[in-house]
PDB file of N, CA and C in Angstrom:
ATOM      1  N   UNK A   1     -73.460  26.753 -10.664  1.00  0.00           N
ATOM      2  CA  UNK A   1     -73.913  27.624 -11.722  1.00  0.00           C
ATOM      3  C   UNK A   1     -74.498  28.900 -11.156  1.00  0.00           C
ATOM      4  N   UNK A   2     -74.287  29.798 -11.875  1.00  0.00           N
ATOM      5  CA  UNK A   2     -75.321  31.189 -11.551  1.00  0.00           C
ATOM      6  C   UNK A   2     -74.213  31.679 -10.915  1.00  0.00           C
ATOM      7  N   UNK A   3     -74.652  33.126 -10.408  1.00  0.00           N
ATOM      8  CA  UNK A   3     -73.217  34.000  -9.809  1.00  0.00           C
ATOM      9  C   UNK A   3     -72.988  33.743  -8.895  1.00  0.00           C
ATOM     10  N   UNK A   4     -71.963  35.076  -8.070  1.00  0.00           N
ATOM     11  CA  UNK A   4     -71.522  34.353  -7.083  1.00  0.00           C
ATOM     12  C   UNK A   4     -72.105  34.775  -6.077  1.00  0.00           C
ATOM     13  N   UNK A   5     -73.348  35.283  -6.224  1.00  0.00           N
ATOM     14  CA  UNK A   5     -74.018  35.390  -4.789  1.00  0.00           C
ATOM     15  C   UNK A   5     -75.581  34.695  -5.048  1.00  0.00           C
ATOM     16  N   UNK A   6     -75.238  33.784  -5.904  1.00  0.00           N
ATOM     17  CA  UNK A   6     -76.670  33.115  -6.512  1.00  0.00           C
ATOM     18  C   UNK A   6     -77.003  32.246  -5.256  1.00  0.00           C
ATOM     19  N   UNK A   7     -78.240  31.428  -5.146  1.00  0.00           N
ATOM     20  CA  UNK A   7     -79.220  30.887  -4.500  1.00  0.00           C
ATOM     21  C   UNK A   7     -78.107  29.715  -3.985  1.00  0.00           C
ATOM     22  N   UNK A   8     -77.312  29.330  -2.984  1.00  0.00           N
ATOM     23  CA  UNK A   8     -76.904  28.278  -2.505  1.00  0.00           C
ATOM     24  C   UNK A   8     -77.992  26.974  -1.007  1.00  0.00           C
ATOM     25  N   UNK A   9     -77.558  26.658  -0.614  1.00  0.00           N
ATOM     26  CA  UNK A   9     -78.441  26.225   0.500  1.00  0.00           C
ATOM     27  C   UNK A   9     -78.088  27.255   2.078  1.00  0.00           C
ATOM     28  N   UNK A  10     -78.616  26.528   2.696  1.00  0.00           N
ATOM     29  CA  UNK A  10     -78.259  27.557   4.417  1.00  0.00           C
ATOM     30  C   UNK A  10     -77.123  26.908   5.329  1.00  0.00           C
ATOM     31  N   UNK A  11     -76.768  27.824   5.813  1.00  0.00           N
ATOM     32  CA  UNK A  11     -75.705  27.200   6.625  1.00  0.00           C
ATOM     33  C   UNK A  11     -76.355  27.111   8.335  1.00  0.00           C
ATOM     34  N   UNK A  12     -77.216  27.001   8.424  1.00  0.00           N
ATOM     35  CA  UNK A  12     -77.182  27.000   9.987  1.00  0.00           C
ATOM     36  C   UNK A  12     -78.464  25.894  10.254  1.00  0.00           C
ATOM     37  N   UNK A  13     -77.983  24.379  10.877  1.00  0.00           N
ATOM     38  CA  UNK A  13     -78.921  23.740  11.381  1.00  0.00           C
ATOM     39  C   UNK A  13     -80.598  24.463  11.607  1.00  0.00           C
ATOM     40  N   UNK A  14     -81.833  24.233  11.317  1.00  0.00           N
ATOM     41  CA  UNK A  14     -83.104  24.590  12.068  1.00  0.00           C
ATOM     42  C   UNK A  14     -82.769  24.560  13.355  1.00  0.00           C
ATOM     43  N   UNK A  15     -82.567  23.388  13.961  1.00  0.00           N
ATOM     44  CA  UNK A  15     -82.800  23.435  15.733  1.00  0.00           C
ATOM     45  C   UNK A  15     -81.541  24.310  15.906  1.00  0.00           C
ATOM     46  N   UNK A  16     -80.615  25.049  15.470  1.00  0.00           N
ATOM     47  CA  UNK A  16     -79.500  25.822  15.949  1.00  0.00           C
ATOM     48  C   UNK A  16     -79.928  27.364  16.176  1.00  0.00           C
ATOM     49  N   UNK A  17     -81.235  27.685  15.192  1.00  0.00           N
ATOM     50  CA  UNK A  17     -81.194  28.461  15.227  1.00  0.00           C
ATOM     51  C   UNK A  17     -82.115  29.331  17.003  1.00  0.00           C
ATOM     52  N   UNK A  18     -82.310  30.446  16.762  1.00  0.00           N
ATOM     53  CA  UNK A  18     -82.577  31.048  18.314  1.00  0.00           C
ATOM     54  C   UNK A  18     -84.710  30.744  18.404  1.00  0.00           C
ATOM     55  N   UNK A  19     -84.681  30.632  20.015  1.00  0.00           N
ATOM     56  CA  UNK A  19     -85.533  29.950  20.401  1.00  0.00           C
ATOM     57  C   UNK A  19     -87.170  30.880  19.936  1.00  0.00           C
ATOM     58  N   UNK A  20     -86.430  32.632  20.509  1.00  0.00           N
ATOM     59  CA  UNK A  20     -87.283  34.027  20.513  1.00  0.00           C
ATOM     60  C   UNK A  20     -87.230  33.841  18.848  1.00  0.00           C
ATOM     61  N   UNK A  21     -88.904  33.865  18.397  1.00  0.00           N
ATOM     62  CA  UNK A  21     -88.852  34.622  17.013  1.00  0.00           C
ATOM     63  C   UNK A  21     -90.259  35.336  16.606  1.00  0.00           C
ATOM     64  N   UNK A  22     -90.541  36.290  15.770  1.00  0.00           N
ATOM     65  CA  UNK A  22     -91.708  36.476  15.696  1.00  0.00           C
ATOM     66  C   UNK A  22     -92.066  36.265  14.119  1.00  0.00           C
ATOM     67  N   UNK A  23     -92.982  35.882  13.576  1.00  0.00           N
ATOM     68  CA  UNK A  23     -93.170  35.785  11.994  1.00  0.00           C
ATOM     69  C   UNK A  23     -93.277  36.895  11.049  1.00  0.00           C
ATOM     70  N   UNK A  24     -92.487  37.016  10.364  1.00  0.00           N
ATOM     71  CA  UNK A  24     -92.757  37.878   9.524  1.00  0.00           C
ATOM     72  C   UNK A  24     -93.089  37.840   8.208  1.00  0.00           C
ATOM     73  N   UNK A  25     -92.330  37.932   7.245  1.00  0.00           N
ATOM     74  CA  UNK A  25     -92.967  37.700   5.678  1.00  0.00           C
ATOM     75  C   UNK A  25     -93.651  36.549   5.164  1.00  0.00           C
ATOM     76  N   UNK A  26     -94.465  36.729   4.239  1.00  0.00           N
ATOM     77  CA  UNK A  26     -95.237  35.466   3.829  1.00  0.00           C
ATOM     78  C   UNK A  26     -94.302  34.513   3.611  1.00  0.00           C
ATOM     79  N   UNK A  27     -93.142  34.136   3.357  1.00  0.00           N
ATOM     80  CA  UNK A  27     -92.085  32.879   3.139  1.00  0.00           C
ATOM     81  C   UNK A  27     -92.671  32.219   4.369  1.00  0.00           C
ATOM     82  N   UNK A  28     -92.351  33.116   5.606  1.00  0.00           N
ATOM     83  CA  UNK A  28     -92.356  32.626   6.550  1.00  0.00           C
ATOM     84  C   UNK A  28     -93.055  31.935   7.609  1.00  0.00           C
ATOM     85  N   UNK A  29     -94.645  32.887   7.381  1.00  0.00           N
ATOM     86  CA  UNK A  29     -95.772  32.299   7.360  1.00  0.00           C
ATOM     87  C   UNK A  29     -96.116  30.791   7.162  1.00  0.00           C
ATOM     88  N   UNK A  30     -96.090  31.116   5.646  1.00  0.00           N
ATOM     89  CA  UNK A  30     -96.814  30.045   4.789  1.00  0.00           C
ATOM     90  C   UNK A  30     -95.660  28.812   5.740  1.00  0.00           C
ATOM     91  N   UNK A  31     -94.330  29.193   6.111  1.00  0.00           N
ATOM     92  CA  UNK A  31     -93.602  28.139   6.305  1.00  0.00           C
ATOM     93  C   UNK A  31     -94.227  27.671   7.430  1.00  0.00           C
ATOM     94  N   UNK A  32     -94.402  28.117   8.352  1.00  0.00           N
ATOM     95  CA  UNK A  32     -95.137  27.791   9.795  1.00  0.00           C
ATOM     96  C   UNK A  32     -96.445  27.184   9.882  1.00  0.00           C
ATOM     97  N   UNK A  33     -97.265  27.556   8.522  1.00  0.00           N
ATOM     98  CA  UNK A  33     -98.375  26.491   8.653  1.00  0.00           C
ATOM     99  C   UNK A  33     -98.371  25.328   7.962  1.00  0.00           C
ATOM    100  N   UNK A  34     -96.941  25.075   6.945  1.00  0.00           N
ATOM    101  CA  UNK A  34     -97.067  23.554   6.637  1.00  0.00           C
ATOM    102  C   UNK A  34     -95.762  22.994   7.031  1.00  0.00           C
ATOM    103  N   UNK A  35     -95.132  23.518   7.699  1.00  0.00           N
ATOM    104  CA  UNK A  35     -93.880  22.717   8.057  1.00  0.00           C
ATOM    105  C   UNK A  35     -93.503  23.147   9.821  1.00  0.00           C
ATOM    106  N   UNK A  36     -92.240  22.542   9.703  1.00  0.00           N
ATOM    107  CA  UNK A  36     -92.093  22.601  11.465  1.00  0.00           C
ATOM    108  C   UNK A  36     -91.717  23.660  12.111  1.00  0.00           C
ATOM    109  N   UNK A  37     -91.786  24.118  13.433  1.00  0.00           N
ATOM    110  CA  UNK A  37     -91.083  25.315  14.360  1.00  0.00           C
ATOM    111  C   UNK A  37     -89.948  25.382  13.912  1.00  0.00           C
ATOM    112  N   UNK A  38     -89.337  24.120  13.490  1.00  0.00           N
ATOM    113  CA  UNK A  38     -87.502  24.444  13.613  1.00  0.00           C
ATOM    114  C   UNK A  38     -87.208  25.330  12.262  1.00  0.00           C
ATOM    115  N   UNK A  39     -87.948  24.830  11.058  1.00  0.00           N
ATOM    116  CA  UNK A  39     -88.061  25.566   9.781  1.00  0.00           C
ATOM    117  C   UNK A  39     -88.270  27.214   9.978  1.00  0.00           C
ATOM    118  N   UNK A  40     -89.525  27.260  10.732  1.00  0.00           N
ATOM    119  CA  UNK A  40     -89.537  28.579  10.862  1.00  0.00           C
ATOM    120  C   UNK A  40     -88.574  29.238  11.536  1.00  0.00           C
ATOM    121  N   UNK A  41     -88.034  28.823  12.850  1.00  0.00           N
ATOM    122  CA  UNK A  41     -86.957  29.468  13.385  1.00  0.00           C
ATOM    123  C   UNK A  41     -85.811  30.190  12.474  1.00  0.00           C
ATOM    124  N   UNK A  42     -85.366  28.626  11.670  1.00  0.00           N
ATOM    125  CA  UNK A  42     -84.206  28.775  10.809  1.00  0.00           C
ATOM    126  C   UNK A  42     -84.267  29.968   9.929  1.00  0.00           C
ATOM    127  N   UNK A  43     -85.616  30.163   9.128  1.00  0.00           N
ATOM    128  CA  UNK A  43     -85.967  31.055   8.355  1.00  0.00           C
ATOM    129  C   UNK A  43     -85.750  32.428   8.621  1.00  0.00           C
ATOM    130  N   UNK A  44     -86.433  32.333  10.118  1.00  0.00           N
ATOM    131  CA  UNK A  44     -85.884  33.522  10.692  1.00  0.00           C
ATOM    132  C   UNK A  44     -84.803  34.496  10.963  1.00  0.00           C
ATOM    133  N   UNK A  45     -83.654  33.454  11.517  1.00  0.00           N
ATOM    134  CA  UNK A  45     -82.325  33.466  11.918  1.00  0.00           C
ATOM    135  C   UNK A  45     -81.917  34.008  10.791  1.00  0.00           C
ATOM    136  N   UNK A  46     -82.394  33.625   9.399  1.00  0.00           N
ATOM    137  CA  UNK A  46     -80.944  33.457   8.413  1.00  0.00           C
ATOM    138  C   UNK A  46     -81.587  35.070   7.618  1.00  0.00           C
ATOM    139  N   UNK A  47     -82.748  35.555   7.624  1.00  0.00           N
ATOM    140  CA  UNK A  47     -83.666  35.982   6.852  1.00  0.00           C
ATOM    141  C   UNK A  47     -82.781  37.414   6.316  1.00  0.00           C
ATOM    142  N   UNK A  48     -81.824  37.719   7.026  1.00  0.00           N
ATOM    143  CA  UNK A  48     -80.687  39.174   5.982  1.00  0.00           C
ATOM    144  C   UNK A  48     -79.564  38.492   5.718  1.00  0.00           C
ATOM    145  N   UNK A  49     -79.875  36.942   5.643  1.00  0.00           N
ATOM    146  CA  UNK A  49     -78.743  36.620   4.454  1.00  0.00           C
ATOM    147  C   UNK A  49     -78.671  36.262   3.033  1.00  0.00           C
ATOM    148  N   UNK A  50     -78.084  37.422   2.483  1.00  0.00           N
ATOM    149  CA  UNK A  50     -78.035  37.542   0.966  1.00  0.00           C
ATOM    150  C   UNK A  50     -76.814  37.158   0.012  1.00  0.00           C
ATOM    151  N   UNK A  51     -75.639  36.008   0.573  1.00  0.00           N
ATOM    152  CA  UNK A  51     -74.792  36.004  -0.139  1.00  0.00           C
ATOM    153  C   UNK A  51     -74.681  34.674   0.183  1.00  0.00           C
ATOM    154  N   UNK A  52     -73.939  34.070  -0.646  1.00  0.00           N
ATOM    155  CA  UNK A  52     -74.224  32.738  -1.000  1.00  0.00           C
ATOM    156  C   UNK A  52     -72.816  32.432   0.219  1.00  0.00           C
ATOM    157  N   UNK A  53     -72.230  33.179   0.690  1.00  0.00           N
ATOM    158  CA  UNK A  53     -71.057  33.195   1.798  1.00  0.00           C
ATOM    159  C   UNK A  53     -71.585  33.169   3.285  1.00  0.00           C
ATOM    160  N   UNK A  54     -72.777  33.332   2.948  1.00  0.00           N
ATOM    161  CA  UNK A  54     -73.243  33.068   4.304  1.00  0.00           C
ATOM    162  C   UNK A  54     -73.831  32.056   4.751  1.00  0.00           C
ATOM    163  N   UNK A  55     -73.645  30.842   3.864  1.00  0.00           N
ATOM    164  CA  UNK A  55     -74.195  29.981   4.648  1.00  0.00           C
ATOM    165  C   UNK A  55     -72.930  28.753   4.512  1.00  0.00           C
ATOM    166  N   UNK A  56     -72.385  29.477   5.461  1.00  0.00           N
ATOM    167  CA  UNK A  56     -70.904  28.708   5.326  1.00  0.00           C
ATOM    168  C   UNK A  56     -70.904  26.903   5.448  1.00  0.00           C
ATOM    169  N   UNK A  57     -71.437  26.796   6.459  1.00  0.00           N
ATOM    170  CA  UNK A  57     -71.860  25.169   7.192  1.00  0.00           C
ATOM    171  C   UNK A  57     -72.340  24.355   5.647  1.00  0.00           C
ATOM    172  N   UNK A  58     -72.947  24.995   5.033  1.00  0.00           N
ATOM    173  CA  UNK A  58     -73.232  23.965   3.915  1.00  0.00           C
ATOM    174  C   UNK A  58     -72.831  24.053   2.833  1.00  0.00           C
ATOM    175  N   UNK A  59     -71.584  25.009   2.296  1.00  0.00           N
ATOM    176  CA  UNK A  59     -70.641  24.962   1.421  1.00  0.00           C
ATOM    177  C   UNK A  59     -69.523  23.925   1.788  1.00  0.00           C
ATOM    178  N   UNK A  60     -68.767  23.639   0.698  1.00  0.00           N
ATOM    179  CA  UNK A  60     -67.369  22.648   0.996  1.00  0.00           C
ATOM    180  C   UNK A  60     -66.407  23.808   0.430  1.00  0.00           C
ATOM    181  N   UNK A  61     -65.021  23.593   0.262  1.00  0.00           N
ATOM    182  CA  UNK A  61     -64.167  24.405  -0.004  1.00  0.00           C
ATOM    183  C   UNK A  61     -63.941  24.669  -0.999  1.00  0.00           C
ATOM    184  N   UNK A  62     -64.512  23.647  -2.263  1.00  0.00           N
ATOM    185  CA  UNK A  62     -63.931  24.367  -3.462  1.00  0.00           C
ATOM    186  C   UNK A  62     -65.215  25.080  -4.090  1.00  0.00           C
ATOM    187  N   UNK A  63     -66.444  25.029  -3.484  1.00  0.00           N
ATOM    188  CA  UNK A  63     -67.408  26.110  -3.537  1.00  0.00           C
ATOM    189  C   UNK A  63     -67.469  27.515  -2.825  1.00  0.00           C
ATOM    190  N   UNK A  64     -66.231  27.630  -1.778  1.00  0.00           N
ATOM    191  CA  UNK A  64     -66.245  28.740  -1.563  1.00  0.00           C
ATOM    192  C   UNK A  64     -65.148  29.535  -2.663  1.00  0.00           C
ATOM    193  N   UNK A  65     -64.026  28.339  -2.710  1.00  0.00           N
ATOM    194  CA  UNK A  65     -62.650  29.202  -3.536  1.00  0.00           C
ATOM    195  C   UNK A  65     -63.448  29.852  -4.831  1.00  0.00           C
ATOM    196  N   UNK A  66     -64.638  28.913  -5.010  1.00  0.00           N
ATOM    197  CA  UNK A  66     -65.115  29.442  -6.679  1.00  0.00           C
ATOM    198  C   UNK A  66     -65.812  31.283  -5.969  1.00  0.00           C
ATOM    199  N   UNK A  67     -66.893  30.838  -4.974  1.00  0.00           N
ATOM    200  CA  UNK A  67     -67.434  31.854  -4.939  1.00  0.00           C
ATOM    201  C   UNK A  67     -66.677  32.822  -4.985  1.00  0.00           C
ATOM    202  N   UNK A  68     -65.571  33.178  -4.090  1.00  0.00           N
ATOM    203  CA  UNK A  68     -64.665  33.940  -3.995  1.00  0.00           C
ATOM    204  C   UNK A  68     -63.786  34.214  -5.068  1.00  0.00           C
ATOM    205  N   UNK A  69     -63.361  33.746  -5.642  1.00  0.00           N
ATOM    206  CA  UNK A  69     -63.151  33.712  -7.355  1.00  0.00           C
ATOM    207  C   UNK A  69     -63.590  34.575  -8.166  1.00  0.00           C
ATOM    208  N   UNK A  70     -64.740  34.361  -8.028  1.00  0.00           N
ATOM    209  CA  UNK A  70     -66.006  34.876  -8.916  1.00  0.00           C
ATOM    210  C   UNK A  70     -66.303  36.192  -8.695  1.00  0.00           C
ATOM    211  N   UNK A  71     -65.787  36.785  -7.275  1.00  0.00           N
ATOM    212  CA  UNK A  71     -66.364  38.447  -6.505  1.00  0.00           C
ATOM    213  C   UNK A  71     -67.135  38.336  -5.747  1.00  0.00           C
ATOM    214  N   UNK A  72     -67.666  36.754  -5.167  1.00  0.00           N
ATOM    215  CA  UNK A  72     -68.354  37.152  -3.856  1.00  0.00           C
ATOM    216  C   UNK A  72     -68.250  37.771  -2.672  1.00  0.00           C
ATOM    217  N   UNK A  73     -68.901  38.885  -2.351  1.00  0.00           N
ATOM    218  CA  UNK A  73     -68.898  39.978  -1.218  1.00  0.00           C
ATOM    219  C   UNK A  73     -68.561  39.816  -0.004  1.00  0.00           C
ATOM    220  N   UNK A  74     -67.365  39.486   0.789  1.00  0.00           N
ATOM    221  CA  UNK A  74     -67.529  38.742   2.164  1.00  0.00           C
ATOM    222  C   UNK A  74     -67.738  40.156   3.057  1.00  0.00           C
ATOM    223  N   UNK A  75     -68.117  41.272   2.645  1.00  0.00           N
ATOM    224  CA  UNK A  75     -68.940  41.903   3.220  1.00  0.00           C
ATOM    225  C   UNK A  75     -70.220  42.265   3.303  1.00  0.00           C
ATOM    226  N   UNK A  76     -70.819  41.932   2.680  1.00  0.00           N
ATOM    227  CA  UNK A  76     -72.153  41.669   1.936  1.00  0.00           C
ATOM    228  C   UNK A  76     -73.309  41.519   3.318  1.00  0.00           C
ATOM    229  N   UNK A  77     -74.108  42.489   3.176  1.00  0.00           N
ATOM    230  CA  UNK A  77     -74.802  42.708   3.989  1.00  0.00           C
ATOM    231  C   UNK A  77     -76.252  43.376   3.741  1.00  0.00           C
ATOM    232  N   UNK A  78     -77.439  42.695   4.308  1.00  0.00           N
ATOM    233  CA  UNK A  78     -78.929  43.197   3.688  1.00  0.00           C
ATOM    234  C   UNK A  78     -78.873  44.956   3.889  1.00  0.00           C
ATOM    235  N   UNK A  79     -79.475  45.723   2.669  1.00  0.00           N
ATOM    236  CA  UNK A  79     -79.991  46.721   3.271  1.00  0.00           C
ATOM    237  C   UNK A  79     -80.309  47.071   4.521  1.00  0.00           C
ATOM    238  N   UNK A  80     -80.217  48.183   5.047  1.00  0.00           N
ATOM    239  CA  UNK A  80     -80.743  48.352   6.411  1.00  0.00           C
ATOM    240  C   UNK A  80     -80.869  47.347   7.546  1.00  0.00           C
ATOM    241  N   UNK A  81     -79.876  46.683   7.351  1.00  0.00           N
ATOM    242  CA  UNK A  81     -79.801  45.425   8.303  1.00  0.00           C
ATOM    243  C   UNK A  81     -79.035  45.518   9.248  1.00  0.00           C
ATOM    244  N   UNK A  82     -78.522  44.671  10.781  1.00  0.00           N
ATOM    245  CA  UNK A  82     -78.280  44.517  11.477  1.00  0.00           C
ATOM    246  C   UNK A  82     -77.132  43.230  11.445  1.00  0.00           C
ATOM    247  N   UNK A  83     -77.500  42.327  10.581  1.00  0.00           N
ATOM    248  CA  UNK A  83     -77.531  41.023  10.089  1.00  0.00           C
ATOM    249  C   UNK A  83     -75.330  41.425  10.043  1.00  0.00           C
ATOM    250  N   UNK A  84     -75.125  39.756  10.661  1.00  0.00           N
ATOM    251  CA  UNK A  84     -73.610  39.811   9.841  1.00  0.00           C
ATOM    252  C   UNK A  84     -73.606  39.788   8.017  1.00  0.00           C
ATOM    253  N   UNK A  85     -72.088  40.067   8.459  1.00  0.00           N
ATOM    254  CA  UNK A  85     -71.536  40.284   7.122  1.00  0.00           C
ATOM    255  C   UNK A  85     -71.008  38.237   6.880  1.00  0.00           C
ATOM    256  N   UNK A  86     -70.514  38.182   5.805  1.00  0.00           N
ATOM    257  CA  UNK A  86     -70.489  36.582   5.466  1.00  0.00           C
ATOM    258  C   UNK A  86     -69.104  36.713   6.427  1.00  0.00           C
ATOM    259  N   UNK A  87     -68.439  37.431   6.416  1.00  0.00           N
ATOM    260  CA  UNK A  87     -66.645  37.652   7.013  1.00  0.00           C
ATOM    261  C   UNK A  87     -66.855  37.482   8.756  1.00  0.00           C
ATOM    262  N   UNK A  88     -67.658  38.350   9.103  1.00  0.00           N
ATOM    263  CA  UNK A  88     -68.478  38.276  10.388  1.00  0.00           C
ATOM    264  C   UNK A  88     -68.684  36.888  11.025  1.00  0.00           C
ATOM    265  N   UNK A  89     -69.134  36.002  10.139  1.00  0.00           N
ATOM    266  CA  UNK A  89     -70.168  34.769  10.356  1.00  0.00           C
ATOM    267  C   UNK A  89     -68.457  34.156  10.562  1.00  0.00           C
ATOM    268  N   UNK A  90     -67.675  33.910   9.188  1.00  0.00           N
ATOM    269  CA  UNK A  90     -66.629  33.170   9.676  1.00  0.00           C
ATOM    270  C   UNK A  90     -65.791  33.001  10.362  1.00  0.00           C
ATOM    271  N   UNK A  91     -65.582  34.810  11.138  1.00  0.00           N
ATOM    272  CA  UNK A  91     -64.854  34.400  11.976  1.00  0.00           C
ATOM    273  C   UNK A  91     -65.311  34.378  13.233  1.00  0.00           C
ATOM    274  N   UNK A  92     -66.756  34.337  13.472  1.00  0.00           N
ATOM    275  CA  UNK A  92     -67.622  33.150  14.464  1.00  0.00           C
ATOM    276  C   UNK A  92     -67.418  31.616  14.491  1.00  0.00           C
ATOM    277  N   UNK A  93     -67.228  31.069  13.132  1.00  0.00           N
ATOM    278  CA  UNK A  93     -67.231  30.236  12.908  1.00  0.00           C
ATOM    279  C   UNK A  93     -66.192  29.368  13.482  1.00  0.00           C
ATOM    280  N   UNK A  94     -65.363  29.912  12.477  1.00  0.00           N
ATOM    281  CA  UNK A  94     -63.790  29.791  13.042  1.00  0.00           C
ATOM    282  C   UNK A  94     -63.003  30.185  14.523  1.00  0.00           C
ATOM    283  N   UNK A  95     -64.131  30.762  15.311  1.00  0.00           N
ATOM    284  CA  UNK A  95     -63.314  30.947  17.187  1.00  0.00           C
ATOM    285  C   UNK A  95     -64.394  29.829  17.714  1.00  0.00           C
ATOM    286  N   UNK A  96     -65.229  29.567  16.674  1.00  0.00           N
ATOM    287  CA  UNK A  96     -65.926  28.152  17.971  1.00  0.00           C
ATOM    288  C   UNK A  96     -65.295  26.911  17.911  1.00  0.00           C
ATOM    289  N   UNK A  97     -65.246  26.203  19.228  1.00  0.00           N
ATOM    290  CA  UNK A  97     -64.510  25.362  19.373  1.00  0.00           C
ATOM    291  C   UNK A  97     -65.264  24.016  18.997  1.00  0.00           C
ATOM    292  N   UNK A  98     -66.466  24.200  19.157  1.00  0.00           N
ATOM    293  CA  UNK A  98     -67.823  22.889  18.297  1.00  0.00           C
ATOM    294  C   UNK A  98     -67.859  23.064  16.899  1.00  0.00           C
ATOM    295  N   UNK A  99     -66.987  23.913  16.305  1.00  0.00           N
ATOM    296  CA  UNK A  99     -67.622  24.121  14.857  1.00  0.00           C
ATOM    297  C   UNK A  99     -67.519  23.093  13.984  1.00  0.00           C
ATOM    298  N   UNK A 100     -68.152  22.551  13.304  1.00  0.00           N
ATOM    299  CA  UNK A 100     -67.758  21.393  12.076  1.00  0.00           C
ATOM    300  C   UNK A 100     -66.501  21.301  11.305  1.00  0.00           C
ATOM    301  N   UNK A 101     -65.552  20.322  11.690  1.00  0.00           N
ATOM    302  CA  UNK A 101     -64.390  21.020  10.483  1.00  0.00           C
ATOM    303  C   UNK A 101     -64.531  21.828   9.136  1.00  0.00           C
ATOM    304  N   UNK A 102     -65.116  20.992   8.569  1.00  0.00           N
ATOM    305  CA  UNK A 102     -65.333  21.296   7.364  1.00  0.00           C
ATOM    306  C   UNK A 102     -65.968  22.950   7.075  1.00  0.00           C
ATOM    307  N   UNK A 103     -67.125  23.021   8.335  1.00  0.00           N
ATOM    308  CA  UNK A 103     -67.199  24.454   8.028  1.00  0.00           C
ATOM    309  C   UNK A 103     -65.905  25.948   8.427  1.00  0.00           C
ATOM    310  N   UNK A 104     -65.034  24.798   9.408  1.00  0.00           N
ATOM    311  CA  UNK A 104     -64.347  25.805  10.144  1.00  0.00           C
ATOM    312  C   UNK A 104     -63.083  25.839   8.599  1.00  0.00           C
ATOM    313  N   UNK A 105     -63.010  25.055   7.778  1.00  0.00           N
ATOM    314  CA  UNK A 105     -62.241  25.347   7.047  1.00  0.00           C
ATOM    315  C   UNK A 105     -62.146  26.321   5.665  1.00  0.00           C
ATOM    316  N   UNK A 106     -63.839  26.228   5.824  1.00  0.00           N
ATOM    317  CA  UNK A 106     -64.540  27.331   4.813  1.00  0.00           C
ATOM    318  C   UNK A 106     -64.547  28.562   4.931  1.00  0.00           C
ATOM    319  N   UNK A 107     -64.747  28.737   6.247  1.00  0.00           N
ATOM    320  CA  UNK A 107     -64.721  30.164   7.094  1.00  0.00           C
ATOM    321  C   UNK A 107     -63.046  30.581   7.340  1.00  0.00           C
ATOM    322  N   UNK A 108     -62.101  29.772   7.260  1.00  0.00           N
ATOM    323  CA  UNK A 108     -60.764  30.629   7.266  1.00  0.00           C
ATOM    324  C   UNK A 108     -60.617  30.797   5.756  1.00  0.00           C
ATOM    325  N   UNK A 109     -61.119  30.268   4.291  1.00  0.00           N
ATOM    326  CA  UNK A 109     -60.936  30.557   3.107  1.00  0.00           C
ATOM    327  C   UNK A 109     -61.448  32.139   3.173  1.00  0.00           C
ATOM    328  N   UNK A 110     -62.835  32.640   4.155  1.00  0.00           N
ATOM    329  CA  UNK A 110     -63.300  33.818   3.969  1.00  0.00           C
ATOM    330  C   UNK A 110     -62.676  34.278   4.688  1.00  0.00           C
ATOM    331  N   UNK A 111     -61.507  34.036   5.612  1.00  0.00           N
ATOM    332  CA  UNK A 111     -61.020  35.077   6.403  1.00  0.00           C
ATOM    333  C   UNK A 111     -59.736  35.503   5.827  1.00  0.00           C
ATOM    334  N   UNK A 112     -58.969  34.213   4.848  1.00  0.00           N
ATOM    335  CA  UNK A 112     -58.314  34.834   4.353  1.00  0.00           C
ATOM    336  C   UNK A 112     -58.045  35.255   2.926  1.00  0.00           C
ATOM    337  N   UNK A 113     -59.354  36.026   2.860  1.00  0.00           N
ATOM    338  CA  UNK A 113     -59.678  36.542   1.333  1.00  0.00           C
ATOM    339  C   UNK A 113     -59.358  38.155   1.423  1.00  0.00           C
TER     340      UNK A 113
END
């Protein structure tokens, strides 16, 4: 439900994410004093992702065909950010050779959109 760049879950394990982080917004905070390092990390990592395409690892395929369906942005990228694009992420996704099937099959739906 909701559009297609509405609130989905994250795609990237906590412990996956990178080791260097520094805290920034109150989400993130508040996350660090009642929950674990790996939470905060994750938070970190993911924090200019704004499209529900970017969190590929925890979509299945017929939640991406919808998103994509619908006009989700597989270029879609935070303001003034640095951050990949969701298209970016998949075809990371899709050249790693550890990747989860399931995500690696999500990430060629965004590659070949």
């Amino acid at each position: 439900p909701g559009s297609a760049e509405g609130g989905e879950g994250s795609s990237q394990a906590p412990e996956a994410a990178g080791a260097g982080f520094e805290a920034g917004p109150e989400a993130e905070v508040d996350a660090e004093a009642g929950t674990t390092l790996a939470v905060l990390r994750w938070l970190v990592a993911t924090r200019t992702w704004i499209s529900c395409l970017h969190y590929l690892e925890m979509l299945d395929a017929a939640r991406v065909e919808h998103l994509l369906a619908e006009g989700a942005d597989i270029h879609a990228r935070a303001p003034n950010s640095q951050g990949e694009s969701p298209l970016e992420r998949a075809r990371g996704i899709v050249a790693d050779p550890g990747a989860d099937e399931r995500a690696r099959a999500c990430a060629r739906l965004v590659c070949d959109a």
